[in-house]
PDB file of N, CA and C in Angstrom:
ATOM      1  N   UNK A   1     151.716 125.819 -78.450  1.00  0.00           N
ATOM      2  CA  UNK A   1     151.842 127.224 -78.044  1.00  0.00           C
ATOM      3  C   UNK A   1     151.651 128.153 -79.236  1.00  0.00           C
ATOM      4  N   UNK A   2     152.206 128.003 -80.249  1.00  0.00           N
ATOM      5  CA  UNK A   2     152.483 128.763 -81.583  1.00  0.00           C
ATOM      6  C   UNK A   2     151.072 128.588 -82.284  1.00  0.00           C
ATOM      7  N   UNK A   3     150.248 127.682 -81.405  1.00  0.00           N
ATOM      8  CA  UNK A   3     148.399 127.802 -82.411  1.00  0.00           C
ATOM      9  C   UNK A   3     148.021 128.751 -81.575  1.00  0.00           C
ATOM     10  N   UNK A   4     148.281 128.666 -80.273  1.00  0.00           N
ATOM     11  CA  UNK A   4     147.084 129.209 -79.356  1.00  0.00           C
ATOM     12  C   UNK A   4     147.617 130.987 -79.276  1.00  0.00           C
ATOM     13  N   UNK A   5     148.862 131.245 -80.255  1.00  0.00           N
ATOM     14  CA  UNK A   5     149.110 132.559 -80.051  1.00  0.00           C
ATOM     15  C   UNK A   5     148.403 133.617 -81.390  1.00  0.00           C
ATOM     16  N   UNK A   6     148.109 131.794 -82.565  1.00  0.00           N
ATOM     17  CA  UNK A   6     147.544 132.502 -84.107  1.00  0.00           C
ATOM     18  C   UNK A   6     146.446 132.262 -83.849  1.00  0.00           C
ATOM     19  N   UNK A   7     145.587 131.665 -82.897  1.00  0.00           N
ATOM     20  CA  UNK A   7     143.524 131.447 -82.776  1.00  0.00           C
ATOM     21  C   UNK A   7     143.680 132.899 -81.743  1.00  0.00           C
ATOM     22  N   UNK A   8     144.858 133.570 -81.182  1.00  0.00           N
ATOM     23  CA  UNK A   8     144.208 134.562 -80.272  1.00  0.00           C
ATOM     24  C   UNK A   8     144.506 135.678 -81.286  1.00  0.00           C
ATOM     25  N   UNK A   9     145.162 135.729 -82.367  1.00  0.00           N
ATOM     26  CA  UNK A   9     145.627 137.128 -83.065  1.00  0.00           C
ATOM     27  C   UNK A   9     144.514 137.219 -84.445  1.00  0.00           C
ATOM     28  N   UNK A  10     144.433 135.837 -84.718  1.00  0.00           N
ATOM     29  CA  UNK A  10     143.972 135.642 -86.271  1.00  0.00           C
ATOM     30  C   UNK A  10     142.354 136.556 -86.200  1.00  0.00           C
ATOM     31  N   UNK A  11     141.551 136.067 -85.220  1.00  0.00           N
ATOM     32  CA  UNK A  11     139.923 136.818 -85.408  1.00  0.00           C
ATOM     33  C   UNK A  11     140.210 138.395 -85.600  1.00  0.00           C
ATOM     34  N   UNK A  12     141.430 139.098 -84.925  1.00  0.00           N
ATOM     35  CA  UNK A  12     141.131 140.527 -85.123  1.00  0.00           C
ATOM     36  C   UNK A  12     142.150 141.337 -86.134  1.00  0.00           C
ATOM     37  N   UNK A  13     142.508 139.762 -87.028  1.00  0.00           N
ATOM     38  CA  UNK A  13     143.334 140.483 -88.159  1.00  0.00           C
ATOM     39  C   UNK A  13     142.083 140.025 -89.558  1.00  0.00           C
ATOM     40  N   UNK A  14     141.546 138.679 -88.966  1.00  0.00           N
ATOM     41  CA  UNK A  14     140.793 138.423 -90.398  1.00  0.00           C
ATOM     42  C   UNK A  14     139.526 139.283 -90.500  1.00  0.00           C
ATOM     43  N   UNK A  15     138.641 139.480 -89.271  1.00  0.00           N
ATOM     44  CA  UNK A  15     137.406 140.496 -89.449  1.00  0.00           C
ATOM     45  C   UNK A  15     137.789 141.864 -90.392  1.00  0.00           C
ATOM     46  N   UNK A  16     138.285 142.205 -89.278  1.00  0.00           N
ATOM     47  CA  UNK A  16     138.379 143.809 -90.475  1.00  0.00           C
ATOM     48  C   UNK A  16     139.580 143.541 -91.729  1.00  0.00           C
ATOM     49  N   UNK A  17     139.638 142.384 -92.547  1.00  0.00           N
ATOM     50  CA  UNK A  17     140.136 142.195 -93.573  1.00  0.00           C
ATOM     51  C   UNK A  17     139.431 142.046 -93.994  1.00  0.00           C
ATOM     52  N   UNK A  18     138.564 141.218 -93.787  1.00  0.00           N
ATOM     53  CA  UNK A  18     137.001 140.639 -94.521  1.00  0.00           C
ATOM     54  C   UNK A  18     136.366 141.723 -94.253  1.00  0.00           C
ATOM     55  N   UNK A  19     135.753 142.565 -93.522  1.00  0.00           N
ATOM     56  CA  UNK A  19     134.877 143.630 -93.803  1.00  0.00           C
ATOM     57  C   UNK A  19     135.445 144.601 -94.682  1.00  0.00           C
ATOM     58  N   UNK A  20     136.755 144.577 -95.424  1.00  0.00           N
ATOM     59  CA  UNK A  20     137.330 145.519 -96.292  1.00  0.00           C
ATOM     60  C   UNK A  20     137.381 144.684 -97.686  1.00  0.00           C
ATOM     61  N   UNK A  21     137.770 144.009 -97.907  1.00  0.00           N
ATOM     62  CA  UNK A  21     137.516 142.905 -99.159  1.00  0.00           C
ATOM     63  C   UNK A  21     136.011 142.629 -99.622  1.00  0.00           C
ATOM     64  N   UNK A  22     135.449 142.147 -98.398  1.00  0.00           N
ATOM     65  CA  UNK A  22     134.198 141.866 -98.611  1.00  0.00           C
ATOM     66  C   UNK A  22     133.451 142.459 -99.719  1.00  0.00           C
ATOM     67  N   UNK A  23     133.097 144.122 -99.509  1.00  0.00           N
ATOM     68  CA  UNK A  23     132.621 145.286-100.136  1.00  0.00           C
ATOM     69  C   UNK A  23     133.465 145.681-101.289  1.00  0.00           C
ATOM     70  N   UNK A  24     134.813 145.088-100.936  1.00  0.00           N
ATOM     71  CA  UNK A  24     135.564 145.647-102.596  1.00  0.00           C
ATOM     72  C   UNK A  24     135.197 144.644-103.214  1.00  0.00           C
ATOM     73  N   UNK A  25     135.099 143.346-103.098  1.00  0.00           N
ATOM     74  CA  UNK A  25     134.817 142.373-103.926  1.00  0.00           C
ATOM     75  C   UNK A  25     133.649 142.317-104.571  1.00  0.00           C
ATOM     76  N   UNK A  26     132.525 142.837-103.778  1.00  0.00           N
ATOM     77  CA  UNK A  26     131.401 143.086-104.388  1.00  0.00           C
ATOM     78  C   UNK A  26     131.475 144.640-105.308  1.00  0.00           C
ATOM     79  N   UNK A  27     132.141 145.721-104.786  1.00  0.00           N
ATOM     80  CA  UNK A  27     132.161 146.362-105.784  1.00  0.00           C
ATOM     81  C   UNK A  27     132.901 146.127-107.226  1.00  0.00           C
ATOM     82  N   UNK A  28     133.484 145.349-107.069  1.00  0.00           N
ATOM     83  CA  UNK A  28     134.156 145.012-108.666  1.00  0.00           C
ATOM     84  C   UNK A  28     133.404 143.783-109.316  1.00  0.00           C
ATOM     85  N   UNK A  29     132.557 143.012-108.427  1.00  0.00           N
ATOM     86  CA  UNK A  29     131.806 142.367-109.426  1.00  0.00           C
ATOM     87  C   UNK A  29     130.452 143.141-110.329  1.00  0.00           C
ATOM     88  N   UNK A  30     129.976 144.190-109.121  1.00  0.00           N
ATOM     89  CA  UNK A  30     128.714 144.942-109.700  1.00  0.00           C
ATOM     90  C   UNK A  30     129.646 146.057-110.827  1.00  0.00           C
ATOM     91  N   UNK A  31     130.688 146.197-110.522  1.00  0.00           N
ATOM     92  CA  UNK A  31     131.227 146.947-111.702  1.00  0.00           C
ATOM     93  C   UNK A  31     131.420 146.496-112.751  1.00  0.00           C
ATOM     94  N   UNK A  32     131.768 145.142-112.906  1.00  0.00           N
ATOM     95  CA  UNK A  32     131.724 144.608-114.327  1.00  0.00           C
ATOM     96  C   UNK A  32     130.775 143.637-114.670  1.00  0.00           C
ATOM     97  N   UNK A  33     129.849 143.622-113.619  1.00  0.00           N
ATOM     98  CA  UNK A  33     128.138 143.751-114.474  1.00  0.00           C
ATOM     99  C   UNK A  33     127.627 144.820-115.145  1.00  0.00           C
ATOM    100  N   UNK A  34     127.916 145.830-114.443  1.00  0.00           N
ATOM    101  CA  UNK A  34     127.409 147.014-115.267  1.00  0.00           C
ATOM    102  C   UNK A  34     128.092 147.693-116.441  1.00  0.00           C
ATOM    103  N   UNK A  35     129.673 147.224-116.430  1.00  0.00           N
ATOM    104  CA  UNK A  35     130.340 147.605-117.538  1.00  0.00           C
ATOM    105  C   UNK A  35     129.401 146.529-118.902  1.00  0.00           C
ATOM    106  N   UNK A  36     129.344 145.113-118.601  1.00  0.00           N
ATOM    107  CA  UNK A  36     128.732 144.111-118.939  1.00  0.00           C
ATOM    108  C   UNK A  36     127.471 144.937-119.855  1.00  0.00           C
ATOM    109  N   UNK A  37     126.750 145.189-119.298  1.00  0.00           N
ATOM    110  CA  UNK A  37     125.753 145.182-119.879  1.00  0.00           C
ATOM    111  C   UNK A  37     124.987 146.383-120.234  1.00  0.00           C
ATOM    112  N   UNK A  38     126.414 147.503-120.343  1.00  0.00           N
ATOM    113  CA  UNK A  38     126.265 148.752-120.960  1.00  0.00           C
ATOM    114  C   UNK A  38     126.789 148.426-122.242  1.00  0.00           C
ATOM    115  N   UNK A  39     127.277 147.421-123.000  1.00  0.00           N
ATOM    116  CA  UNK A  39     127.761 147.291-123.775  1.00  0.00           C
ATOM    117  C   UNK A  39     126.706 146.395-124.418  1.00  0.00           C
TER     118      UNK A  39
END
């Protein structure tokens, strides 16, 4: 019972976590490429 209540909650807590991480994660890697190699 206690899976089938976290496979029905988990998809619409992990998507829009991952579509918010996703883009920060990439912005802090292109940020310290570019800090990178202004130096």
């Amino acid at each position: 019972m206690t899976g089938d209540f976290v496979a029905s909650w988990m998809p619409s807590v992990f998507i829009p976590l991952a579509g918010v991480l996703g883009p920060a994660v990439v912005m802090v890697l292109m940020f310290n490429l570019i800090e990178s190699t202004a130096d």
